[in-house]
Protein backbone atom coordinates (compact mmCIF):
# COMPACT_ATOMS: atom_id res chain seq x y z
CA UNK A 1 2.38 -6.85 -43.33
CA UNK A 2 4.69 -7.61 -40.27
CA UNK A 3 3.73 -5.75 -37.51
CA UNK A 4 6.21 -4.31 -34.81
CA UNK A 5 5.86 -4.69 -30.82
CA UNK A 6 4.97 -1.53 -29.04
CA UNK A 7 4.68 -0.87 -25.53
CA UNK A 8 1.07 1.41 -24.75
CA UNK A 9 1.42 2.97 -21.50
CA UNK A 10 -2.05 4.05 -19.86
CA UNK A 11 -1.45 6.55 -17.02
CA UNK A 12 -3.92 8.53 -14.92
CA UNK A 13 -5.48 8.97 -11.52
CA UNK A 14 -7.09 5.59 -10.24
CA UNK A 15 -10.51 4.96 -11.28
CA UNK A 16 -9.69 6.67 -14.63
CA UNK A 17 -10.22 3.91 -16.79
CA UNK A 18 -6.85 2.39 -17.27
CA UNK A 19 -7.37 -1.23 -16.86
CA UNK A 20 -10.75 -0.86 -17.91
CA UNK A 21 -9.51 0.11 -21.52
CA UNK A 22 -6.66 -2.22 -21.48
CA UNK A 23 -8.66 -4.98 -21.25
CA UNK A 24 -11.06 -3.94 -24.44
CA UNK A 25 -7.85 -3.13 -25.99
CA UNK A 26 -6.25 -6.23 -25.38
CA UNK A 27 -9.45 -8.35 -26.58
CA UNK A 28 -9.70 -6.37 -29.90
CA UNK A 29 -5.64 -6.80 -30.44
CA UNK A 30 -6.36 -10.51 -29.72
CA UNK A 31 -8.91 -10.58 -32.78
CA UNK A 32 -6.55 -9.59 -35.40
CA UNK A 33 -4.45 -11.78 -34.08
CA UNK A 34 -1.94 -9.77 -32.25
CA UNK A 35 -0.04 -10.95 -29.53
CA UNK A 36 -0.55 -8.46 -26.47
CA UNK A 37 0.71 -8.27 -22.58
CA UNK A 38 -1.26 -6.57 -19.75
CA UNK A 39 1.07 -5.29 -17.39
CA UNK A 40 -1.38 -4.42 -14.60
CA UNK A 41 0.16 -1.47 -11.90
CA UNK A 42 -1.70 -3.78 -9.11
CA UNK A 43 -0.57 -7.05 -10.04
CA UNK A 44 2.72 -6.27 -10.78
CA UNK A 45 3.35 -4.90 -7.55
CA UNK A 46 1.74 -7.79 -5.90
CA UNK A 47 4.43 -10.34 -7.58
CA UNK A 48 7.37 -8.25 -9.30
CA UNK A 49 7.47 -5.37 -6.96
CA UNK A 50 6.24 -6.84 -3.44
CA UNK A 51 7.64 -4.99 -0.39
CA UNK A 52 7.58 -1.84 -2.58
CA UNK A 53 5.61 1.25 -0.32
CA UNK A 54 3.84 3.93 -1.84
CA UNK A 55 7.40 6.98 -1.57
CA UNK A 56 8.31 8.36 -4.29
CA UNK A 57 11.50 6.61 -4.40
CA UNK A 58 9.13 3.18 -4.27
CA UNK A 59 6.82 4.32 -7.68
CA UNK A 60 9.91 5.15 -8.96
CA UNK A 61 11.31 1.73 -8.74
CA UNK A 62 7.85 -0.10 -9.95
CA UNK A 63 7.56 1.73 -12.68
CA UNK A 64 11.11 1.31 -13.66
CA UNK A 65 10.50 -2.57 -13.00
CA UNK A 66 7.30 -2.42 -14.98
CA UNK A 67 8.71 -0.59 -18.19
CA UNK A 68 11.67 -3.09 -18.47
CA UNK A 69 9.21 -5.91 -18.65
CA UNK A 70 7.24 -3.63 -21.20
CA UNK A 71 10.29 -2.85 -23.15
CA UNK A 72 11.42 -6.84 -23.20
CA UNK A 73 7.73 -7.77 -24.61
CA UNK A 74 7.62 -4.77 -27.51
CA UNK A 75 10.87 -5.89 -28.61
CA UNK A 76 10.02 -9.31 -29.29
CA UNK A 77 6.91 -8.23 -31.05
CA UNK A 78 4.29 -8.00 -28.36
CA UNK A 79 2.02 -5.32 -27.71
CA UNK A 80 2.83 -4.52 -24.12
CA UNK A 81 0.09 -2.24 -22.32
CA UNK A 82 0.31 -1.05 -19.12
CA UNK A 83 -2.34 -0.01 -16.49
CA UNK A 84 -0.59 1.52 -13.85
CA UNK A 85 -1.21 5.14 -12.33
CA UNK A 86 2.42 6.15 -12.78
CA UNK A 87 2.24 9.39 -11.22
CA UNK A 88 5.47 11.14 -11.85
CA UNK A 89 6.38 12.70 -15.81
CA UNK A 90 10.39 12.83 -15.03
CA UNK A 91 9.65 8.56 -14.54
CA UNK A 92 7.83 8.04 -17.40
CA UNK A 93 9.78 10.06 -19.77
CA UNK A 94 12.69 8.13 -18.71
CA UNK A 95 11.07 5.03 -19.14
CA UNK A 96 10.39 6.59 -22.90
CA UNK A 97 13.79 6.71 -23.11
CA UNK A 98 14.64 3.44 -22.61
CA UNK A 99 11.56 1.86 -24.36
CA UNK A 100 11.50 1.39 -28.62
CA UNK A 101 8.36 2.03 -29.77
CA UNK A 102 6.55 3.73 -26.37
CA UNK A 103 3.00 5.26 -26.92
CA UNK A 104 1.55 7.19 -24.00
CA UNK A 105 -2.19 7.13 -23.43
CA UNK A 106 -3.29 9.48 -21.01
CA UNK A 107 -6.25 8.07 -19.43
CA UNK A 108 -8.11 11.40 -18.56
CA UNK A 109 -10.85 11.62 -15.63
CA UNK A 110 -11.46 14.86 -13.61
CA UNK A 111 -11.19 13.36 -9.70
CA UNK A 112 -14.75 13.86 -8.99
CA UNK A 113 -15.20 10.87 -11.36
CA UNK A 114 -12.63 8.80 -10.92
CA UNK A 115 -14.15 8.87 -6.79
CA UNK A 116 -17.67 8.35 -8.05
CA UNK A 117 -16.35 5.22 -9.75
CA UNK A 118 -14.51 4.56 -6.68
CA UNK A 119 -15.79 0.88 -5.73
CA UNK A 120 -12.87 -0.32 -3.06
CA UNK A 121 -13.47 3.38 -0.56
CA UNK A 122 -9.93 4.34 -1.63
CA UNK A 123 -10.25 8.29 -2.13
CA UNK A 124 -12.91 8.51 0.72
CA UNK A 125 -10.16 6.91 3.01
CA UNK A 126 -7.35 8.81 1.73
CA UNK A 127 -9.64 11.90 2.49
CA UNK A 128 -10.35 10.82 5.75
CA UNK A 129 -6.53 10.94 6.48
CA UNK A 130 -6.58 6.48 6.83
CA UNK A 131 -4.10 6.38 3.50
CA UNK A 132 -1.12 8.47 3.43
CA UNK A 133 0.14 9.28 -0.43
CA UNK A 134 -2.81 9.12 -2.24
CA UNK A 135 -2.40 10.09 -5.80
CA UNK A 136 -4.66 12.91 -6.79
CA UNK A 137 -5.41 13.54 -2.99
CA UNK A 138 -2.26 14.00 -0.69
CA UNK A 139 0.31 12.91 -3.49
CA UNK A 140 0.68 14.94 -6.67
CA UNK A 141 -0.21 13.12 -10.43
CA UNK A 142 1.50 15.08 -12.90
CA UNK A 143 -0.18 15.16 -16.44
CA UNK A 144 1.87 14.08 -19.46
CA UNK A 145 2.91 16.96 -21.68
CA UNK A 146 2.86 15.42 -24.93
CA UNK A 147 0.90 12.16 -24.92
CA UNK A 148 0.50 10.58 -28.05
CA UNK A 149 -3.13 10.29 -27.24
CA UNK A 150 -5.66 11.66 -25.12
CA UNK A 151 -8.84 9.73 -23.89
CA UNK A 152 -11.29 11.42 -21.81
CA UNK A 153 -13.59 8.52 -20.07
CA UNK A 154 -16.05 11.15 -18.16
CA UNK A 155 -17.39 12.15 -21.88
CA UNK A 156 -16.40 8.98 -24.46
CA UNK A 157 -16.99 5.58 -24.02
CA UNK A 158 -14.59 2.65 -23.46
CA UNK A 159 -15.16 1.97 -27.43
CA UNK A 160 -14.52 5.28 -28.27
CA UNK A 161 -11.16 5.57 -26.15
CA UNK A 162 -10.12 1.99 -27.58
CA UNK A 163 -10.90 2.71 -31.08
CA UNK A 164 -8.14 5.67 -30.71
CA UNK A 165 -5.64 3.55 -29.86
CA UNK A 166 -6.56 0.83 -32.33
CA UNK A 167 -6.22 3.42 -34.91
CA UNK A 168 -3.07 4.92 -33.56
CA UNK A 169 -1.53 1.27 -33.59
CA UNK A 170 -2.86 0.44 -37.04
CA UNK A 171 -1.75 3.85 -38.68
CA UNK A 172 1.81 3.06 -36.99
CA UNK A 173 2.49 -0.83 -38.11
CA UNK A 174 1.94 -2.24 -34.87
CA UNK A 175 -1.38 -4.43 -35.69
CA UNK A 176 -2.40 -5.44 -38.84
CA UNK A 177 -5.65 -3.44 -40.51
CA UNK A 178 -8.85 -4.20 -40.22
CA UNK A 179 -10.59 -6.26 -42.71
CA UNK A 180 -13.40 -5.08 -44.29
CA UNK A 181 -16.99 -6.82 -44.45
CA UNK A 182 -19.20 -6.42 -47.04
């Protein structure tokens, strides 16, 4: 069976679980043999999007910037995934628009969570007014309408969320299916 590129966009609040499950999900693509591309929010601003701040008009751009690379991989048969907090809907519906094959996975964590798993101090220094912007804090993150899946990471597990997406990409073409032992 060929199987078709796709570009998995992970969005949510930081601390949600989004690179988290893109690395399980990458390893298990891996072992079917899929070829797969982490496109990490953090990294990619460190060498595609340096000098970018944290406006609106500066996500914008990254995540414009990101979804073109996505959109290049999935087309040549990659499974793109990206980890990146991607705060506004009106971006990434436009980057839907532009993208074949785009499958939004909303990486859901109530904030209280996403803080407790808070190891770098972010949210407690965007509470204490020493970050300006924060997403979830001082900067709005807008929930996607109509993602094509849903994983909650304060009540599943990292499996669990992965094995969504696994099945999502199987049912859909884009890896092969599993093999059965017996």
């Amino acid at each position: 069976m060929d199987t078709l590129g796709a570009t998995v966009w992970t969005t949510g609040l930081s601390g949600s679980g989004k690179t988290t499950i893109a690395r399980e999900l990458a390893n298990r693509i891996k072992d079917r043999g899929g070829k797969v591309e982490i496109l990490d929010g953090d990294i990619v601003r460190t060498n595609l999007s340096k000098g970018l701040g944290f406006s609106k008009e500066d996500r914008d751009i990254n995540i414009r910037r990101i979804g073109f690379v996505a959109n290049l991989l999935s087309r040549n048969g990659v499974i793109a995934i990206t980890a990146a907090i991607s705060p506004y809907r009106a971006i990434r519906d436009e980057v839907r628009g532009n993208t074949d094959r785009f499958i939004e996975v909303y990486v859901n964590a109530p904030i209280e969570v996403c803080e407790s798993r808070d190891v770098k101090g972010m949210y407690a220094k965007a509470r204490a007014g020493e970050i300006k912007g924060f997403t979830g804090v001082d900067d709005p993150y807008e929930e996607p309408h109509n993602a094509e899946i849903v994983c909650n990471t304060a009540t599943e597990t990292v499996s669990e969320s992965v094995d969504k997406i696994m099945a999502y990409l199987e049912k859909h073409g884009h890896i092969p299916a599993a093999v059965a032992v017996s």
